[in-house]
Protein backbone atom coordinates (compact mmCIF):
# COMPACT_ATOMS: atom_id res chain seq x y z
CA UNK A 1 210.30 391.39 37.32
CA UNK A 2 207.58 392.80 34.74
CA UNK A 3 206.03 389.47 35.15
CA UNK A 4 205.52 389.51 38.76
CA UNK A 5 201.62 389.61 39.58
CA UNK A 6 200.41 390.68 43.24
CA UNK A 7 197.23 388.37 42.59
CA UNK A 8 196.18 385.81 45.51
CA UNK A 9 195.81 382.80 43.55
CA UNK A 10 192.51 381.26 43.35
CA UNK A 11 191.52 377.74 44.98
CA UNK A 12 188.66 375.32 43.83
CA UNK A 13 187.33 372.87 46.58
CA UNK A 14 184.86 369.95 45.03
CA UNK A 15 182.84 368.66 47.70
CA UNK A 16 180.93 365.34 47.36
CA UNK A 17 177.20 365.44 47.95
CA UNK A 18 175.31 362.42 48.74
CA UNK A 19 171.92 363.06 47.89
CA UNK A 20 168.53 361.68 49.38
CA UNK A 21 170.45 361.47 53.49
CA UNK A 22 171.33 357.52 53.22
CA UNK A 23 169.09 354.89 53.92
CA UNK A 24 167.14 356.96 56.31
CA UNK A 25 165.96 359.76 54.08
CA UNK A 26 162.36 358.55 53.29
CA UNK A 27 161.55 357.45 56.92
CA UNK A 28 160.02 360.88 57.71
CA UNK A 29 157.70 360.45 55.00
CA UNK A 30 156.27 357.29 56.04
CA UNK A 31 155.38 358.62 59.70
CA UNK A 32 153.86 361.98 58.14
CA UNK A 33 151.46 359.16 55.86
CA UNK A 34 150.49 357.15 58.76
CA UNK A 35 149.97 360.68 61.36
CA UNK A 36 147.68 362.16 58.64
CA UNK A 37 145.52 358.93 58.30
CA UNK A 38 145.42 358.59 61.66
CA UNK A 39 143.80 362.41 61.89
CA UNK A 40 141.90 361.69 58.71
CA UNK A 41 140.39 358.85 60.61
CA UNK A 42 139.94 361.25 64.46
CA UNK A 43 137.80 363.64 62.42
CA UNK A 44 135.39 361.23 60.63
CA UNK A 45 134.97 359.60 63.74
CA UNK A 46 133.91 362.80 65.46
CA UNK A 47 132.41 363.69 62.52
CA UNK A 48 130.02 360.62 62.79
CA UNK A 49 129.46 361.14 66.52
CA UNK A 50 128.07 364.72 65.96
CA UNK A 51 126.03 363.39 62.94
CA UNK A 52 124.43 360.44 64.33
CA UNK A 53 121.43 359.74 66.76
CA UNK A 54 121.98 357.45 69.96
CA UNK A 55 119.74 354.96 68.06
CA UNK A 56 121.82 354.49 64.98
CA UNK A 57 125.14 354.53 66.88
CA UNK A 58 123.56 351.82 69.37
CA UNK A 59 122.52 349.91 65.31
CA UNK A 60 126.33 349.91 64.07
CA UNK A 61 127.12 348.83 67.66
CA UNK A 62 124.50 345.79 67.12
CA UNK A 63 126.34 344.98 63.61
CA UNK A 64 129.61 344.23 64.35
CA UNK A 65 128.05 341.92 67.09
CA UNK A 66 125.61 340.40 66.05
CA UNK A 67 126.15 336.60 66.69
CA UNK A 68 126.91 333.92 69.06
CA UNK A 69 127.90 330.25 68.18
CA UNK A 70 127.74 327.48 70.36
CA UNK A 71 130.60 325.11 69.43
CA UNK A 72 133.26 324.73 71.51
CA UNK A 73 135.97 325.78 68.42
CA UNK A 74 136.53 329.16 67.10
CA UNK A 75 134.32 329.63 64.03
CA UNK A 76 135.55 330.84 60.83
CA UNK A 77 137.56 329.18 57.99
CA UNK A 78 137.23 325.56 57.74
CA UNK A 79 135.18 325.05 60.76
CA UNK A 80 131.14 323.92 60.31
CA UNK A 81 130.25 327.61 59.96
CA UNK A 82 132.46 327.61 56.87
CA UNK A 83 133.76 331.26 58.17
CA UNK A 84 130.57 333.10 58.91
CA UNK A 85 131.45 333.73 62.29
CA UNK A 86 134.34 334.41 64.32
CA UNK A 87 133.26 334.57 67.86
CA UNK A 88 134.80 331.44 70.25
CA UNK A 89 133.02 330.02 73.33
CA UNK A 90 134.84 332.48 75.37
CA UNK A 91 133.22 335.44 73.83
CA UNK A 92 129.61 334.30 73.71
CA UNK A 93 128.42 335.77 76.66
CA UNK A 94 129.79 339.12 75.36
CA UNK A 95 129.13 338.83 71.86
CA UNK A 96 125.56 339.95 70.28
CA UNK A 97 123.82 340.92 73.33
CA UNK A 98 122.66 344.23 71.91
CA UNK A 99 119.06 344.37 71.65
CA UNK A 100 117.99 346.99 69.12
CA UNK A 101 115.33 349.33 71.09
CA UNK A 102 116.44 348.28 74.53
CA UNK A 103 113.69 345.88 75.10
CA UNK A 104 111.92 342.69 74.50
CA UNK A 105 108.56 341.52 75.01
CA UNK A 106 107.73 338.93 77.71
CA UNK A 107 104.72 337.13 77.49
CA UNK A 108 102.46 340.34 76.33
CA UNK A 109 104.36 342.63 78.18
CA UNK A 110 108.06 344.56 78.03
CA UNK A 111 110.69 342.93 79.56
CA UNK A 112 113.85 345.49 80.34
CA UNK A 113 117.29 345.52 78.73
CA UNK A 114 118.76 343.59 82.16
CA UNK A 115 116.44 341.11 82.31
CA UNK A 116 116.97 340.17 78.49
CA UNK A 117 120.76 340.12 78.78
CA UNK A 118 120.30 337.78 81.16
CA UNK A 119 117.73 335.29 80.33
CA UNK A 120 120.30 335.59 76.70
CA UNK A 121 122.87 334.37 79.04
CA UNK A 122 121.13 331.16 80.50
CA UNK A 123 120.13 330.22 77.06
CA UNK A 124 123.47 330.17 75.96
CA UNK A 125 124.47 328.56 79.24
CA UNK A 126 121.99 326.35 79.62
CA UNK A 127 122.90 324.82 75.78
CA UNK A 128 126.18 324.53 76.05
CA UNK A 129 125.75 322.91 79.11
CA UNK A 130 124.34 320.15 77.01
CA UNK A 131 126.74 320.03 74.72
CA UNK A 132 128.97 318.68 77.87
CA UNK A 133 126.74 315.54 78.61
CA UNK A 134 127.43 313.73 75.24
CA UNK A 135 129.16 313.29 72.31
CA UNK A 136 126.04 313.36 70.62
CA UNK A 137 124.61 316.86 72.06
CA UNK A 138 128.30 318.13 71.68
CA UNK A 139 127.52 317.58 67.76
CA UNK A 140 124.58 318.66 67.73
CA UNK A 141 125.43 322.30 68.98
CA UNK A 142 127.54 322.38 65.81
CA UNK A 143 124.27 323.09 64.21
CA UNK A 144 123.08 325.86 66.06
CA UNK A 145 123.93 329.73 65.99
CA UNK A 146 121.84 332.46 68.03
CA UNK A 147 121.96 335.93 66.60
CA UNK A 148 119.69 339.35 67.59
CA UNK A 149 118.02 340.28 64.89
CA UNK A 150 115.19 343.34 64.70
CA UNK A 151 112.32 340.33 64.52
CA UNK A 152 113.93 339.26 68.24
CA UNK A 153 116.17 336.67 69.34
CA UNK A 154 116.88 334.20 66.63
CA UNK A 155 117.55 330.24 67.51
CA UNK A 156 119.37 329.28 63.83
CA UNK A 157 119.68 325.55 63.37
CA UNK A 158 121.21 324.94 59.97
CA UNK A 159 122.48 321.72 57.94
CA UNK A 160 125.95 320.36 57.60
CA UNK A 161 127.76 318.52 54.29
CA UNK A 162 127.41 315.80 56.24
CA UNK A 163 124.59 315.84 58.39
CA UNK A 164 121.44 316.97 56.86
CA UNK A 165 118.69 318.27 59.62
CA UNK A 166 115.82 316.76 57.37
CA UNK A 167 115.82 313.46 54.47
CA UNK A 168 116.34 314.85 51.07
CA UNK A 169 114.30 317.40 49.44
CA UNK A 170 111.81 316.48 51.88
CA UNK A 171 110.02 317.52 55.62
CA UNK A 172 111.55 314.16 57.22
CA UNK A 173 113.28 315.43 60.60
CA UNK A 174 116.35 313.72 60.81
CA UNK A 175 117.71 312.51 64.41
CA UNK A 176 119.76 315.48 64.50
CA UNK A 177 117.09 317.47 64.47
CA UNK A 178 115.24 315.59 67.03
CA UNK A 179 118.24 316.21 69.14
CA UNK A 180 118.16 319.72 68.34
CA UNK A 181 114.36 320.44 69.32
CA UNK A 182 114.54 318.21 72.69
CA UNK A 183 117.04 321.00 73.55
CA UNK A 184 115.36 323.62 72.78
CA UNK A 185 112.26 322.73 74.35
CA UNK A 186 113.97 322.47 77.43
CA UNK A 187 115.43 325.73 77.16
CA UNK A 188 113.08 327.80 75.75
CA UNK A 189 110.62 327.72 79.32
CA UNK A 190 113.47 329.94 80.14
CA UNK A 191 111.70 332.64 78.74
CA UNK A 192 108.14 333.35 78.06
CA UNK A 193 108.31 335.04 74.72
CA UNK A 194 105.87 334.22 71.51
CA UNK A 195 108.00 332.66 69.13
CA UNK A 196 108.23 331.96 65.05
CA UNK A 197 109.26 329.56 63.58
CA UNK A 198 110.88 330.42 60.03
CA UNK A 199 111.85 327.70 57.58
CA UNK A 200 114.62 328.62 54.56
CA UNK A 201 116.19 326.23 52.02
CA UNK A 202 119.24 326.26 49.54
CA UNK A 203 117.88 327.62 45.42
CA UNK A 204 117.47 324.96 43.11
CA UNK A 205 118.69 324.93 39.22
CA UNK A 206 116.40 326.96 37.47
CA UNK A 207 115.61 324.48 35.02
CA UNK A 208 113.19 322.37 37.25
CA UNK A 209 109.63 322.69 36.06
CA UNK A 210 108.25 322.37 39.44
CA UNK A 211 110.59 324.23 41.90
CA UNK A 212 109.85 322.94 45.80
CA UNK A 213 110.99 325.74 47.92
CA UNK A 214 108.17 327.75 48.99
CA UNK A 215 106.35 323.98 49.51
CA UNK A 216 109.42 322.58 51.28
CA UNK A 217 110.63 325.38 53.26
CA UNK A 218 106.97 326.07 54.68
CA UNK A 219 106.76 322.20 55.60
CA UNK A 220 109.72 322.06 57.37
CA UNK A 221 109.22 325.12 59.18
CA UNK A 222 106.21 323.06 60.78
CA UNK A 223 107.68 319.99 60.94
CA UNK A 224 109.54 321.78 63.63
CA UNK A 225 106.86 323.31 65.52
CA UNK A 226 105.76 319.57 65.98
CA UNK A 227 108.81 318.41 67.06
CA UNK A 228 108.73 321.06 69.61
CA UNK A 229 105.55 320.43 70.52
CA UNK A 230 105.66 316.75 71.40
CA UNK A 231 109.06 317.46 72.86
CA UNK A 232 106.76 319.44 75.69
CA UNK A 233 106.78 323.01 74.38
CA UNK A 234 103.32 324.47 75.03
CA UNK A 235 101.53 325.38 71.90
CA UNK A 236 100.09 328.45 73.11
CA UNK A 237 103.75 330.18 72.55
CA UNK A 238 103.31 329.75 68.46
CA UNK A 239 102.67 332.82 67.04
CA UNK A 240 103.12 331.69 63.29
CA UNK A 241 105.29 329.91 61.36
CA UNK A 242 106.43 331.10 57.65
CA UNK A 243 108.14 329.26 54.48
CA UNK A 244 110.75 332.02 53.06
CA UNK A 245 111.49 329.38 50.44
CA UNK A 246 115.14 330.56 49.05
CA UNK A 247 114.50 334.26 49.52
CA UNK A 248 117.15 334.90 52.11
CA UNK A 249 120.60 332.80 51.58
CA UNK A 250 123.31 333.69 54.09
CA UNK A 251 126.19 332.22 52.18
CA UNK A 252 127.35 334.00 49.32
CA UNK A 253 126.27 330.91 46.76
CA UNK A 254 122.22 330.59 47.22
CA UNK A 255 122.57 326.60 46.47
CA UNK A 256 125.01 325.94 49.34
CA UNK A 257 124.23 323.51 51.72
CA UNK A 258 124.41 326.25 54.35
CA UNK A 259 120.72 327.73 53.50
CA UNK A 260 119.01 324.70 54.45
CA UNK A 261 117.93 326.51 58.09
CA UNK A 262 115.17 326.80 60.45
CA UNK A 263 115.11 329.86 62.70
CA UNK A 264 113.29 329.69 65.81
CA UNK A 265 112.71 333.02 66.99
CA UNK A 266 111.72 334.85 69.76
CA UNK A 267 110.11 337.73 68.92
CA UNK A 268 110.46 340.80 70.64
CA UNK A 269 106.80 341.84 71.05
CA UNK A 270 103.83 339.43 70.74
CA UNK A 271 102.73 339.51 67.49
């Protein structure tokens, strides 16, 4: 009876814990990451609207559209623009039709921002159209990209692996080219803009005592302007015409086949 306690006797519960929540314990995480970069990415762009003129919002406008190609394939990965360009047939009409400065010059005078955008859009109508009458015009719009520049409307005609616009390392128009020029002087009445004619070619190896681009690239570029010429285009349009040699490549290697280009341009005001 001495031993007797009046105690309550004490009870341990162990209670398993799973740590973390189960497979759904992180998922809150990743939403919080994505909402903050989202906000992150609201603020700079009001940020940049509030820092930035109407002019240089209307420029980063103009660069992420710059172009228009005029084959009937998407460009971009193995295709003849060797991924330069993405924009399909589809999107030409809407695709680089920003025109830096609202407006263009026509024949001495301004011509307004409507009246651009849509002698742009008879261009490109007008040589696609061709590209519809033959096998032979549908190749040769392979060759040709149009993209607005700040110099004006830019006419690129460029050379493929396989078909080279002029002979080799020389001024010889090719029939391609021919092709090419008929076109365009049958287009080009559409407007009456001065135009230049710029001639580029690919770098050669360093190594050459006698390097031919600035020779080569200014006798193609004339080469053209003849072609043009006897195809019917009135001289009186030629404002200049300018060898750039292998100054400006537009592929990422400046001896690719690519840089072998004339640009036919027309320029924005007459000069």
């Amino acid at each position: 009876m001495g031993g007797k306690s009046n105690a309550a006797p004490v009870i341990i519960k162990r209670k398993k814990i799973i740590a973390g929540g189960g497979h759904h314990g992180g998922a809150w995480k990743v939403a919080y990451a994505d909402f903050v970069t989202a906000m992150m990415a609201f603020f700079l762009l009001m940020w940049l609207l509030g820092a930035t003129t109407e002019k240089q919002r209307k420029g980063v406008a103009d660069y992420f559209s710059p172009a228009i190609t005029l084959t009937r394939s998407s460009a971009g990965g193995e295709d003849v623009l060797s991924g330069d360009s993405t924009f399909t047939q589809d999107a030409s009409a809407k695709s680089g039709t920003g025109v830096a400065g609202g407006r263009i010059a026509q024949d001495g005078g301004d011509m307004s921002e409507a009246e651009a955008q849509q002698h742009k859009a008879e261009i490109d109508k007008a040589l696609t159209a061709f590209g519809g009458e033959s096998m032979t015009m549908e190749a040769a719009l392979r060759h040709v990209v149009i993209k607005v520049t700040d110099e004006g409307l830019v006419i690129e005609i460029f050379d493929l692996p396989e078909v080279p616009l002029f002979g080799p390392d020389s001024a010889a128009p090719q029939p391609m080219l021919r092709e090419i020029a008929g076109m365009l002087a049958e287009v080009l009445p559409i407007t009456k803009n001065g135009l230049a004619i710029n001639g580029h070619v690919r770098a050669y190896p360093i190594t050459l005592i006698v390097n031919p681009v600035w020779d080569l690239s200014a006798a193609r570029a004339d080469a053209m302007r003849g072609l043009l010429e006897a195809a019917g285009l009135p001289s009186a349009r030629l404002r200049r015409i300018a060898g750039h040699a292998d100054r400006k490549p537009v592929t990422a290697d400046p001896m690719a086949i690519r840089n072998n280009r004339i640009e036919v341009v027309l320029l924005r005001r007459d000069r």
